[in-house]
N, C-alpha and C. Protein backbone atom coordinates (compact mmCIF):
# COMPACT_ATOMS: atom_id res chain seq x y z
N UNK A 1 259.50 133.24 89.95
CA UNK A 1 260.16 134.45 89.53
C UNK A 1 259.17 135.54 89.16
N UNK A 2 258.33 135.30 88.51
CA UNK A 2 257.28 136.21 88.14
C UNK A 2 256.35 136.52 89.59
N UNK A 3 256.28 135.90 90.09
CA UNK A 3 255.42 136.23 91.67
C UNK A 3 256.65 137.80 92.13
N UNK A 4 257.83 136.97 92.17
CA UNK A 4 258.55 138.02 92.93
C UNK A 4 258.70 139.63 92.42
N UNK A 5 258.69 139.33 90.74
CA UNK A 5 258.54 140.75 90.05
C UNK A 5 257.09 141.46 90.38
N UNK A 6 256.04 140.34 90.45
CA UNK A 6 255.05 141.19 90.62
C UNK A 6 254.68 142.08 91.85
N UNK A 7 255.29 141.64 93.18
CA UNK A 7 255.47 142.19 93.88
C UNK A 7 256.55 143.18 93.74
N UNK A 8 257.21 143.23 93.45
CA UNK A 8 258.34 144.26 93.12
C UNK A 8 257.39 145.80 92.49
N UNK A 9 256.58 145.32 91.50
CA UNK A 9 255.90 146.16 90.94
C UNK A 9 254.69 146.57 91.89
N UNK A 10 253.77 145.99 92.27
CA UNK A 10 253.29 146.76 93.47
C UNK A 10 253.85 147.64 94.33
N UNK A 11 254.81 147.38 94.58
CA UNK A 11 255.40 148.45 95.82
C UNK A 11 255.73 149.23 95.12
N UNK A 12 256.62 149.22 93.65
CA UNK A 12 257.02 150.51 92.80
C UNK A 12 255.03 151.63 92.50
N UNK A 13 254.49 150.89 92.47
CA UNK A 13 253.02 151.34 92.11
C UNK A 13 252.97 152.12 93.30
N UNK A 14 252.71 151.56 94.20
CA UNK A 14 252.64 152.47 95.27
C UNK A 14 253.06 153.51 95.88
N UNK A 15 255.02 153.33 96.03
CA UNK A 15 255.25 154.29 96.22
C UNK A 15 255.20 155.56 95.26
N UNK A 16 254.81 154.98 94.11
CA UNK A 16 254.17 155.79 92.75
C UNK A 16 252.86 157.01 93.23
N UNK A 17 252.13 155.94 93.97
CA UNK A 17 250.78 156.65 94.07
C UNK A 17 250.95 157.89 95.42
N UNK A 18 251.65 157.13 96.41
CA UNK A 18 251.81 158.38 97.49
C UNK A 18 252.61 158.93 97.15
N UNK A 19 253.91 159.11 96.66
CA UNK A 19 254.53 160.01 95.85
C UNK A 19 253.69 161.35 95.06
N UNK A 20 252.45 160.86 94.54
CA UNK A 20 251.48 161.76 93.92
C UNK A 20 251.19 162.58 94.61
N UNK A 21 250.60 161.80 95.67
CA UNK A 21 249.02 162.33 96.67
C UNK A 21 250.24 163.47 97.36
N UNK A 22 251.79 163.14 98.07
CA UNK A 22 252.49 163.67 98.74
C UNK A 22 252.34 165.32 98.01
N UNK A 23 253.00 165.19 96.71
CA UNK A 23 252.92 166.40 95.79
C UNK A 23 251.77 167.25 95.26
N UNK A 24 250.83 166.36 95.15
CA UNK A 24 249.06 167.38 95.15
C UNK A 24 249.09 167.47 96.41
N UNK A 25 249.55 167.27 98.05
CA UNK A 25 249.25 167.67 99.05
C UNK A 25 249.88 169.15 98.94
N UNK A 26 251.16 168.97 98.77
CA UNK A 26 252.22 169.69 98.86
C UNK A 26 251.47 170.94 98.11
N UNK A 27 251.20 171.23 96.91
CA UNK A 27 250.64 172.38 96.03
C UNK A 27 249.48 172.24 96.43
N UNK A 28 248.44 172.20 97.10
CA UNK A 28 247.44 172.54 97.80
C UNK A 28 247.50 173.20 98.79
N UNK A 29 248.88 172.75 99.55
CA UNK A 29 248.92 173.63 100.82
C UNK A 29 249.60 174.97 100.39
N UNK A 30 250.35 175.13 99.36
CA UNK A 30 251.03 176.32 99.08
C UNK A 30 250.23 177.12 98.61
N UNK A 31 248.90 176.34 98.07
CA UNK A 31 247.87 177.68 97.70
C UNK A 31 247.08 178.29 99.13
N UNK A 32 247.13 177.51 99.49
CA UNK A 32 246.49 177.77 100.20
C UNK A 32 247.21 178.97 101.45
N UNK A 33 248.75 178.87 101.28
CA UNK A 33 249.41 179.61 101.71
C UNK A 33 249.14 181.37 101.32
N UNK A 34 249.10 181.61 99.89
CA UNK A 34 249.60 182.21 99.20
C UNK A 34 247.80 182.66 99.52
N UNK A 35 246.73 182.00 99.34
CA UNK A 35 245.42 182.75 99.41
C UNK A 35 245.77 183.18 100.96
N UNK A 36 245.97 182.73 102.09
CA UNK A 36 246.11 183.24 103.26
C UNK A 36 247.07 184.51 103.27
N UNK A 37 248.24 184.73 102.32
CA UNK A 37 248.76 186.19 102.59
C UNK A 37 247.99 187.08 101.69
N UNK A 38 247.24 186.48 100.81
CA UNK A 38 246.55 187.32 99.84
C UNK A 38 245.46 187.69 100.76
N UNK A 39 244.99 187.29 101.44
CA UNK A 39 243.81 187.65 102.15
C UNK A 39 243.96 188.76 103.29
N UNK A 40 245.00 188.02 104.20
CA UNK A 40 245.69 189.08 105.16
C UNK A 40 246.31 190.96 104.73
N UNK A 41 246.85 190.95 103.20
CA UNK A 41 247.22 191.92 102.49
C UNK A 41 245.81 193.02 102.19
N UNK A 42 245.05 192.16 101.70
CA UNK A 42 243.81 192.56 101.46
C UNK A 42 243.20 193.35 102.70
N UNK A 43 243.22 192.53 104.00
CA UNK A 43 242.40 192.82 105.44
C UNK A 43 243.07 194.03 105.72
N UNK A 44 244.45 194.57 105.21
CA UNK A 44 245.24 195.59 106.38
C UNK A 44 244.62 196.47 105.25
N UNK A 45 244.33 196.54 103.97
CA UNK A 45 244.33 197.35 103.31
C UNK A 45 242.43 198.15 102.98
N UNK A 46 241.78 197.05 103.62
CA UNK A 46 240.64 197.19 103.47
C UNK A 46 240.38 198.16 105.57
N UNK A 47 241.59 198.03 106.26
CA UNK A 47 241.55 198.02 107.53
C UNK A 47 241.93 199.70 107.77
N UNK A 48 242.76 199.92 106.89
CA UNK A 48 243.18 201.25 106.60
C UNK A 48 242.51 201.75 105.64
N UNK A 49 242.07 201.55 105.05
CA UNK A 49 240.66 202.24 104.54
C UNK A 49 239.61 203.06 105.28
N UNK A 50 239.41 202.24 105.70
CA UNK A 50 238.13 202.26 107.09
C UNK A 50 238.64 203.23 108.27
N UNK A 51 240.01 203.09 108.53
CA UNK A 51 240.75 204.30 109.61
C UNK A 51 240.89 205.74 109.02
N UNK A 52 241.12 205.60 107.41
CA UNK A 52 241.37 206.60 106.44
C UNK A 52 240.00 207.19 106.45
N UNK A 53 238.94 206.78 106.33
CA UNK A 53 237.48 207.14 105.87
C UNK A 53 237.43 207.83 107.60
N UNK A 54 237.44 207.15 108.82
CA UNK A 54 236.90 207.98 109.64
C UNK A 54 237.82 209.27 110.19
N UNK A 55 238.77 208.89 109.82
CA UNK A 55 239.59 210.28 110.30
C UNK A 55 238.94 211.53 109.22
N UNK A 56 238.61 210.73 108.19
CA UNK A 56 238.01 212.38 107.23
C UNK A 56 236.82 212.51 107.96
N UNK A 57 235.81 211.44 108.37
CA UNK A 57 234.82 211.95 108.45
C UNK A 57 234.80 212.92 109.97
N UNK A 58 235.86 212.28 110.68
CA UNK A 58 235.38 213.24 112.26
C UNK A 58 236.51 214.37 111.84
N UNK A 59 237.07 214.70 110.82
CA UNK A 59 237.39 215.98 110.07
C UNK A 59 235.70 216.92 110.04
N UNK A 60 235.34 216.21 108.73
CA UNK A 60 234.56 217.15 108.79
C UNK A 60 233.13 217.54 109.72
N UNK A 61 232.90 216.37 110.61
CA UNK A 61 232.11 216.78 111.32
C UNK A 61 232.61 217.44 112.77
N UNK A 62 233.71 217.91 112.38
CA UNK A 62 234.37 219.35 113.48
C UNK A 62 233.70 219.88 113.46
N UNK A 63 233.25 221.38 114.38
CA UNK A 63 232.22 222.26 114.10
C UNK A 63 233.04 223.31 113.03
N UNK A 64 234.40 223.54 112.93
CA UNK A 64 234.66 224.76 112.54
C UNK A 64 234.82 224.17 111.46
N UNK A 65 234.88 223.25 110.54
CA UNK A 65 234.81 222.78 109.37
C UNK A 65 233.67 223.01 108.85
N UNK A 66 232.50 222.54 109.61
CA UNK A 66 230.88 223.22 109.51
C UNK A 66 230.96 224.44 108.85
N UNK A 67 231.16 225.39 110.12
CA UNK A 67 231.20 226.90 109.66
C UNK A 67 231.65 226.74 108.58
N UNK A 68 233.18 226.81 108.48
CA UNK A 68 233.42 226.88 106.91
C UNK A 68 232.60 226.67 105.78
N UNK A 69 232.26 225.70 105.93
CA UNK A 69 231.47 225.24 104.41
C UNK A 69 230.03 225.74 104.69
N UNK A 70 229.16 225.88 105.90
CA UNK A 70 227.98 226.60 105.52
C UNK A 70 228.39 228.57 105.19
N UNK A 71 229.64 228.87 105.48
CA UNK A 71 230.10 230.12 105.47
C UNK A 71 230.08 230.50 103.85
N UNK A 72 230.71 228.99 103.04
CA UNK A 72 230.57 229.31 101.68
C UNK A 72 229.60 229.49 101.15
N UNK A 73 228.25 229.13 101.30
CA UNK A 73 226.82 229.35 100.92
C UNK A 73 225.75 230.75 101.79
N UNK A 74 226.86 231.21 102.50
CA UNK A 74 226.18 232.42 102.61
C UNK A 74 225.43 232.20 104.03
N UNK A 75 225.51 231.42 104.47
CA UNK A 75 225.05 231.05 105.90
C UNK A 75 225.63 231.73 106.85
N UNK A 76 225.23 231.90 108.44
CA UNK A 76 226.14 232.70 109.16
C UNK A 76 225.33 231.85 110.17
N UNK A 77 226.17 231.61 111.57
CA UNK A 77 226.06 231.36 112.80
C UNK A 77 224.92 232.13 113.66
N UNK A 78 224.01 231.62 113.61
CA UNK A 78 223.20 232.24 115.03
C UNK A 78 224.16 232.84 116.06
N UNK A 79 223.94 234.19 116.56
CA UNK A 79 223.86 234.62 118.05
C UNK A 79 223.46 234.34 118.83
N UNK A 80 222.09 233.54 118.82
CA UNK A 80 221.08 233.38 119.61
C UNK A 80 221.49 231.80 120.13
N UNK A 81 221.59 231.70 121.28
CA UNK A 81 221.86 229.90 121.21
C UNK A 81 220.46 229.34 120.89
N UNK A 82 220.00 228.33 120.88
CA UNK A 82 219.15 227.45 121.20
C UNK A 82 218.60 227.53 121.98
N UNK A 83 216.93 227.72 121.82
CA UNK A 83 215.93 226.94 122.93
C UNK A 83 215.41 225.94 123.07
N UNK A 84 215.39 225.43 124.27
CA UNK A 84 214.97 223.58 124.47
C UNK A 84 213.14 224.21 124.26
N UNK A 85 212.35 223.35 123.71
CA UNK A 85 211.04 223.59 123.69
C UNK A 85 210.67 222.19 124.18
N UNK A 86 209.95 222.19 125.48
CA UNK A 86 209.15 221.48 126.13
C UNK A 86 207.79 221.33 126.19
N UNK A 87 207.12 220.07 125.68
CA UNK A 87 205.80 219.68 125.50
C UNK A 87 205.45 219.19 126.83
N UNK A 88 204.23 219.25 127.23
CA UNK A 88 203.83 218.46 128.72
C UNK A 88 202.12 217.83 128.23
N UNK A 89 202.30 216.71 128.12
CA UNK A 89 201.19 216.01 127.72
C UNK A 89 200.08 216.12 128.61
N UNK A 90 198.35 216.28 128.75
CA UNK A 90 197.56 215.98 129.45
C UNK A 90 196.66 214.91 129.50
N UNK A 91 197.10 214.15 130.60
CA UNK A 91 196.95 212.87 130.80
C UNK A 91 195.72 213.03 131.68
C-alpha cells in the first residue's frame, strides 16, 4: 500500500514540477512579447525622427533659405558667378 501511494506522489510531484516550468515558460514568453512591441514602438519612433530631422535639414540647405538667413546678417549674393581656378603642375 505504501509503494502504491508513493508512486501516486511522484507523479503528483511531477506534474507539480512541469506545471511550474509550463508557467515560468509562459511569463517569459510574454515578456518577451511585450519587450518586442516595446522595441518595435521605439524603432518607428526613433524612424520618424530621422525622416523629421532630414526633411528640416534639406529645408534648410535650399538655396533660398540660404539667402534668407545670410540676408539677415547683411550679406548679399554675388553678381559675379564663380571662377573655376585651374592649377597645371610641372612635371
Amino acid at each position: 500500500m505504501s509503494d502504491d501511494s508513493f508512486k501516486n506522489w511522484r507523479i503528483i510531484i511531477f506534474i507539480s514540477v512541469l506545471a511550474i516550468i509550463m508557467i515560468a515558460s509562459s511569463h517569459s514568453a510574454d515578456q518577451k512579447v511585450y519587450k518586442i512591441a516595446r522595441l518595435k514602438n521605439e524603432a518607428k519612433e526613433l524612424r520618424s525622427a530621422f525622416v523629421d530631422g532630414r526633411s528640416k535639414l534639406m529645408r534648410l540647405k535650399m538655396e533660398s533659405s540660404i539667402i534668407n538667413k545670410v540676408a539677415e546678417k547683411g550679406i548679399k549674393i554675388s553678381e559675379i558667378p564663380p571662377k573655376k581656378i585651374k592649377v597645371k603642375s610641372h612635371n
